[in-house]
Protein backbone atom coordinates (compact mmCIF):
# COMPACT_ATOMS: atom_id res chain seq x y z
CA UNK A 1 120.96 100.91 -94.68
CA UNK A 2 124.43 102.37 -93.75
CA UNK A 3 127.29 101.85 -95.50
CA UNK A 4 129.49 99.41 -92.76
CA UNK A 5 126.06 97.40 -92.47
CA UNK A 6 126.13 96.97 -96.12
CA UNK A 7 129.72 96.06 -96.52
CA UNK A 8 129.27 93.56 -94.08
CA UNK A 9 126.50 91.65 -96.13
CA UNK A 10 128.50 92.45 -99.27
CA UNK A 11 131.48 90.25 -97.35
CA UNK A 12 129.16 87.76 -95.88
CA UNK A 13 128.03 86.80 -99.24
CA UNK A 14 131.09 86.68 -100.82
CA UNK A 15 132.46 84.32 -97.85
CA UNK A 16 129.42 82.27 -98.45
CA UNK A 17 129.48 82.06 -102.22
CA UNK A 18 133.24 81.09 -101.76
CA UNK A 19 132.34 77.69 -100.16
CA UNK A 20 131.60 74.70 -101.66
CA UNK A 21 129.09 71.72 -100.33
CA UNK A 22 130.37 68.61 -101.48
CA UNK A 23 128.38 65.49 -100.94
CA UNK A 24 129.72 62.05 -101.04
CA UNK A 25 126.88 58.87 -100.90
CA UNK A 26 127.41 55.10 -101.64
CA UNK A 27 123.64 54.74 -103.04
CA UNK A 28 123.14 50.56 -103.36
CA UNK A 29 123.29 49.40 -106.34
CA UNK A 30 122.37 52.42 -108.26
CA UNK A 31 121.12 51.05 -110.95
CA UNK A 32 117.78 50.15 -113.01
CA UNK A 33 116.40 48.97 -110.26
CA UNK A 34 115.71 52.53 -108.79
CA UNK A 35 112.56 54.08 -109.78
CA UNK A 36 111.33 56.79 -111.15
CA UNK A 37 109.98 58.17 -107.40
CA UNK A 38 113.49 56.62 -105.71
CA UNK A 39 115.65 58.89 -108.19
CA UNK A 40 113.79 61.66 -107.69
CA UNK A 41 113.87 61.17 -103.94
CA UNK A 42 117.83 61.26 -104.37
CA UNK A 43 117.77 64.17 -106.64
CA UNK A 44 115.73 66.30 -103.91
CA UNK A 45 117.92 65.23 -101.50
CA UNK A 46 121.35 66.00 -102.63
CA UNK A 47 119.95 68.95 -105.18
CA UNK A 48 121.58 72.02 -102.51
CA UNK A 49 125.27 70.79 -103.21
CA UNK A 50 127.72 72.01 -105.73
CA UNK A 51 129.43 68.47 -106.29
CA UNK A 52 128.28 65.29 -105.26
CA UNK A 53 129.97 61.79 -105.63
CA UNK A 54 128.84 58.77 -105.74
CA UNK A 55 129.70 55.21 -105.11
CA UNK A 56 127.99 51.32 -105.96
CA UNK A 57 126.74 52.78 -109.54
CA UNK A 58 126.20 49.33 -110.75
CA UNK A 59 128.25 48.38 -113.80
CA UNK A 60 125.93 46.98 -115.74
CA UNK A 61 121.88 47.01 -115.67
CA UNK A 62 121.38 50.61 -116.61
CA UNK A 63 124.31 51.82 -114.23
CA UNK A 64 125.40 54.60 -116.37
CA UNK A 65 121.65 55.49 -117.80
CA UNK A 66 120.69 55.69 -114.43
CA UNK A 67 123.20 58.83 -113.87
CA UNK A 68 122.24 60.74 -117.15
CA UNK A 69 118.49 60.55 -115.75
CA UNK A 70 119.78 61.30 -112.34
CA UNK A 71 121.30 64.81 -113.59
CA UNK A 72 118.57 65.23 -115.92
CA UNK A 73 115.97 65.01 -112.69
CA UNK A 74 118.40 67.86 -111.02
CA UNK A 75 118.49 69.86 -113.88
CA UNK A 76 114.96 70.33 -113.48
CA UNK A 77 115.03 71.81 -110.08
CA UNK A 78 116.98 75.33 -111.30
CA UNK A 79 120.22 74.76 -111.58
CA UNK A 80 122.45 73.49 -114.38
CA UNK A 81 124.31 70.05 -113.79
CA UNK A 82 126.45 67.90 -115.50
CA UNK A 83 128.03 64.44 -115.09
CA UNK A 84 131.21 62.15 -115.47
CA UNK A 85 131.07 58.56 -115.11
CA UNK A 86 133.71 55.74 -114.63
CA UNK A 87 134.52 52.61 -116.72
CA UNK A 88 133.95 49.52 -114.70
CA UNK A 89 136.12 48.93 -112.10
CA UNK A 90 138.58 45.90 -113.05
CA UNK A 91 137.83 43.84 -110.31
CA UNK A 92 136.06 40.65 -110.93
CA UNK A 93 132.43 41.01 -112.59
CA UNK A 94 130.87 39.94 -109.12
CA UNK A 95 132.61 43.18 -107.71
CA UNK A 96 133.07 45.12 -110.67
CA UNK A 97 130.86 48.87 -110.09
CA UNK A 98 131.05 52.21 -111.26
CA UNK A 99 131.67 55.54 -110.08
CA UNK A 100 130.52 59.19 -110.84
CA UNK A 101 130.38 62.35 -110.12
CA UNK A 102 127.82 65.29 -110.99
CA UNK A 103 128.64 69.07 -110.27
CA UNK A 104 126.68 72.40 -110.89
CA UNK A 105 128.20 73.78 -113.93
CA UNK A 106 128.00 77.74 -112.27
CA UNK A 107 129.98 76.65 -108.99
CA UNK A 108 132.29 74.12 -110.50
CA UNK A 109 134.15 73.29 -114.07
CA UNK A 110 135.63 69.81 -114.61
CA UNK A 111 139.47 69.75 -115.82
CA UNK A 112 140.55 67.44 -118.24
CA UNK A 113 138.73 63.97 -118.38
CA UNK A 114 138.58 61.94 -114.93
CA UNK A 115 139.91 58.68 -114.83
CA UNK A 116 140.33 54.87 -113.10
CA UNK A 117 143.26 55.01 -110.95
CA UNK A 118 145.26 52.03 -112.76
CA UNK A 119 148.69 52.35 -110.45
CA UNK A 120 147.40 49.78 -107.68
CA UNK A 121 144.73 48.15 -109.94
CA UNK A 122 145.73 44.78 -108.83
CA UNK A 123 145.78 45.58 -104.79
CA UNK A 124 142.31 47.27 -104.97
CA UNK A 125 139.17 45.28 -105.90
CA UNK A 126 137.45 48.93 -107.04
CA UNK A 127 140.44 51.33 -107.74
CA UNK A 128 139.45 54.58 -107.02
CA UNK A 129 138.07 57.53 -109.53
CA UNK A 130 139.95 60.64 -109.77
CA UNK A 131 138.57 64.23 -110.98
CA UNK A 132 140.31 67.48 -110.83
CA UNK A 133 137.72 70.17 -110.05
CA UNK A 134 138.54 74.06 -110.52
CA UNK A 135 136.66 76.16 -108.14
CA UNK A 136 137.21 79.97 -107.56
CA UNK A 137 140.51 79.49 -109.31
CA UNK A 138 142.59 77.14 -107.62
CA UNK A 139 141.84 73.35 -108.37
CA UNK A 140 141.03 70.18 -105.95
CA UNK A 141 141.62 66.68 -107.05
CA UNK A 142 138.70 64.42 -106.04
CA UNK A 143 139.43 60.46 -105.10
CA UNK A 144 136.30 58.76 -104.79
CA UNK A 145 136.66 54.95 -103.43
CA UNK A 146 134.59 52.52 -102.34
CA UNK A 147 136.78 49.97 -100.42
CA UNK A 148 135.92 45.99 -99.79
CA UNK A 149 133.72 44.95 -96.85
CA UNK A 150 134.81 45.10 -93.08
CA UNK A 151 135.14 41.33 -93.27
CA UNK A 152 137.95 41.62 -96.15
CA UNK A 153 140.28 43.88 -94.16
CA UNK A 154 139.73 47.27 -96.34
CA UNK A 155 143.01 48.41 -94.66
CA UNK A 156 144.73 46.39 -97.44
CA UNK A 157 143.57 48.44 -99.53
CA UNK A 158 143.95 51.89 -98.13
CA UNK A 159 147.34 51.19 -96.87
CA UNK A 160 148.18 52.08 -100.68
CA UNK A 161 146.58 55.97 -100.64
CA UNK A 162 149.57 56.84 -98.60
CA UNK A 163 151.68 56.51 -102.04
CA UNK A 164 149.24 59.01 -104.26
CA UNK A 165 150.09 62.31 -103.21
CA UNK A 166 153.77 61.43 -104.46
CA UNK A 167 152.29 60.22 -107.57
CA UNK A 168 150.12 63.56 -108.35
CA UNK A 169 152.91 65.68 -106.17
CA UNK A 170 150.97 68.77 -108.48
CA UNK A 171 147.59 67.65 -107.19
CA UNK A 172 146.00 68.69 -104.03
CA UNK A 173 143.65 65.49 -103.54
CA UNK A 174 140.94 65.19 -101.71
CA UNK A 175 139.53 61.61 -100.35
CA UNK A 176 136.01 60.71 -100.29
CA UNK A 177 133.76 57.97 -100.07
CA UNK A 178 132.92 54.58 -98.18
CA UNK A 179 136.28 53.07 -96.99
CA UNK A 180 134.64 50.40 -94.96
CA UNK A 181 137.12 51.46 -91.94
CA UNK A 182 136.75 54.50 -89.28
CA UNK A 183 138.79 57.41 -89.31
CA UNK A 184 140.45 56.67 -86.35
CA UNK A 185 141.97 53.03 -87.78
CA UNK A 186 146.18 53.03 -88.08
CA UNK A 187 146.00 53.01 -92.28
CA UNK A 188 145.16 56.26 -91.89
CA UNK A 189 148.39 57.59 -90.24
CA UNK A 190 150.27 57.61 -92.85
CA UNK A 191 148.47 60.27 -94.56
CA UNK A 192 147.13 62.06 -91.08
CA UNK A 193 151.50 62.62 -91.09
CA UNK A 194 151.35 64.34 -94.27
CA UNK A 195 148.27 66.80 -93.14
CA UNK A 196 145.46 65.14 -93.81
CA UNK A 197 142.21 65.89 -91.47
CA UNK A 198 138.86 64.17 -91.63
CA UNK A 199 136.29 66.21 -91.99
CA UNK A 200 134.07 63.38 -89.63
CA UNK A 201 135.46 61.98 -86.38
CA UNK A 202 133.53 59.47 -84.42
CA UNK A 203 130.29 59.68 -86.57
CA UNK A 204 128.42 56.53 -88.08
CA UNK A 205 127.27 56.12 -91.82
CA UNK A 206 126.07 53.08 -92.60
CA UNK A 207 122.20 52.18 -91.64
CA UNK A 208 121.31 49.16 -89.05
CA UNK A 209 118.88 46.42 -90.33
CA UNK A 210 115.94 48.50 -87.84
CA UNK A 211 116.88 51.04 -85.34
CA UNK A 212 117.23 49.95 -81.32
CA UNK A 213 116.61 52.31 -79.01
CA UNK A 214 116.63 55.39 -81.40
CA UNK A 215 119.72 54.33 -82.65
CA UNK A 216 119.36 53.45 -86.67
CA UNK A 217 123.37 53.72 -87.81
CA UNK A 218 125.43 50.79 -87.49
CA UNK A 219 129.57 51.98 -88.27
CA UNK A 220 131.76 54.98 -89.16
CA UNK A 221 132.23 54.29 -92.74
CA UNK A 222 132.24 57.15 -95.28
CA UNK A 223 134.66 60.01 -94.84
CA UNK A 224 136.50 62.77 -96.32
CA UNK A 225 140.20 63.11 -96.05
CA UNK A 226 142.14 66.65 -97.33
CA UNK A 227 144.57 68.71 -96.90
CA UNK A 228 144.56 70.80 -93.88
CA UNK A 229 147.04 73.09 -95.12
CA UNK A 230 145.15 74.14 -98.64
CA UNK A 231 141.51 73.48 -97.85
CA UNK A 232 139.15 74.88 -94.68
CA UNK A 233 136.27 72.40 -94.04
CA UNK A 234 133.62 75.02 -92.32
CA UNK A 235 131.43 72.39 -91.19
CA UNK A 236 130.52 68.77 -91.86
CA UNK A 237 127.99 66.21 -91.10
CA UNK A 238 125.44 63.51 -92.72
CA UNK A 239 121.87 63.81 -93.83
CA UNK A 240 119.79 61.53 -92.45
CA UNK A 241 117.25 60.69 -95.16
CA UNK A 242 115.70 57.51 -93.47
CA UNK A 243 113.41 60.01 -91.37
CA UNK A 244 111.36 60.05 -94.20
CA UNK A 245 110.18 56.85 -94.15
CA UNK A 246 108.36 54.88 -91.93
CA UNK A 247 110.89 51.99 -91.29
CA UNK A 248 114.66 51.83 -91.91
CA UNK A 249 113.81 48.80 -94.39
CA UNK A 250 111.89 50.79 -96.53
CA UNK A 251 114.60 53.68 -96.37
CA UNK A 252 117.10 50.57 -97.31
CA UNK A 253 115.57 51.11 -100.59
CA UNK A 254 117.37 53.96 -101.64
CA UNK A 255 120.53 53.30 -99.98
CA UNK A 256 122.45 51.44 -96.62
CA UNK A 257 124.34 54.60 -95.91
CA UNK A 258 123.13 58.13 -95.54
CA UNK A 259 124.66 60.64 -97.71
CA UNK A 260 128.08 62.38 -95.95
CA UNK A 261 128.77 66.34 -96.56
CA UNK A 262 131.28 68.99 -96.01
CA UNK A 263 131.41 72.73 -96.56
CA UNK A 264 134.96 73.99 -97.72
CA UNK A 265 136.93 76.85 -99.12
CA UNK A 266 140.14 76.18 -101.24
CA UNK A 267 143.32 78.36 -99.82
């Protein structure tokens, strides 16, 4: 092997190893109610990512047990993971859900403790869940929401994400989750003006009742909004883990929405 072939490799797998794969997925009603197969089913699936988030942890019912054996199914696959979860959201109990977040512990280290996003507590039903990750050195600050159904107008709720990166002015965030709304909706302008990209344009999420003509996702739901100017997004997309079962109702089991990903390098 020559020495420009090898220096090539040597730089290919540094450029590599410098991305991240984040994976965002609203998994319904994560909860007790997931068995032991249906965990490990998500565990398998999301198990080649560095961070994952997650929406619609249920609040009560084994919510928060349900992560711990979650991370403790992923930690038996080879690498080593570990987990943050949220308080309840303060929205009414019929509403009220959880958050979390699990990362590799050799590809990303938590900073400080993440917390409930109290600011705009009383304009959003499930405020998001904020964690400041530190990868390669530099640092990204995760906001993982899950906004209020298409019928409530979730715009009344995102119109207020415009006002965070003035809050955390030191914090380069990073938006994730299920916002109920496509990218291409007007709330979004505000923060498209400041620099913000989505890493998915014009690509559905959520999962149709039974597919029609091939087509088995229903709306362009989940995203991820950051900062074009201090992160490159390599390449995004979604996994579609209802081909594994024989009918979209049993792959409504697991979840309503397929996972979302992105692959991304900090500048």
């Amino acid at each position: 092997m020559n020495k420009t072939y090898s220096l090539f490799l040597i730089l290919l797998c540094t450029s590599f190893y410098a991305q991240t794969r984040l994976l965002s997925w609203n998994i319904e009603n994560l909860g007790r109610s997931k068995s032991n197969l249906e965990l490990e089913f998500i565990a398998n699936t999301i198990k080649d990512y560095d961070i994952v988030a997650l929406q619609e942890v249920v609040a009560g019912d084994g919510g928060a047990q349900t992560i711990a054996q979650l991370a403790a199914e992923l930690n038996r696959k080879g690498s080593k993971w570990d987990y943050a979860i949220s308080d309840p959201t303060s929205s009414s109990a019929y509403k009220t859900e959880r958050y979390a977040y699990l990362w590799k512990t050799s590809r990303a280290r938590l900073k400080g403790r993440p917390w409930l996003e109290s600011k705009f507590q009383l304009e959003i039903d499930r405020e998001p869940y904020l964690a400041t990750f530190e990868i390669n050195q530099k640092e990204v600050t995760l906001v993982n929401f899950h906004a209020i159904t298409k019928s409530k107008q979730p715009e009344r709720e995102i119109k207020y994400f415009k006002y965070l990166p003035a809050q955390y002015p030191q914090l380069n965030l990073l938006f994730l989750g299920d916002f109920n709304c496509p990218q291409s909706h007007s709330v979004f302008t505000p923060l498209k003006k400041m620099g913000y990209d989505s890493a998915l344009k014009g690509q559905k999420t959520s999962l149709k009742k039974a597919c029609q003509h091939n087509a088995c996702l229903a709306s362009e739901f989940d995203n991820f909004f950051y900062l074009s100017n201090k992160t490159k997004v390599y390449e995004s997309g979604i996994l579609p883990f209802y081909t594994a079962f024989p009918s979209l109702k049993d792959a409504r089991k697991i979840s309503d929405h397929v996972p979302i990903w992105m692959t991304f390098e900090l500048k």
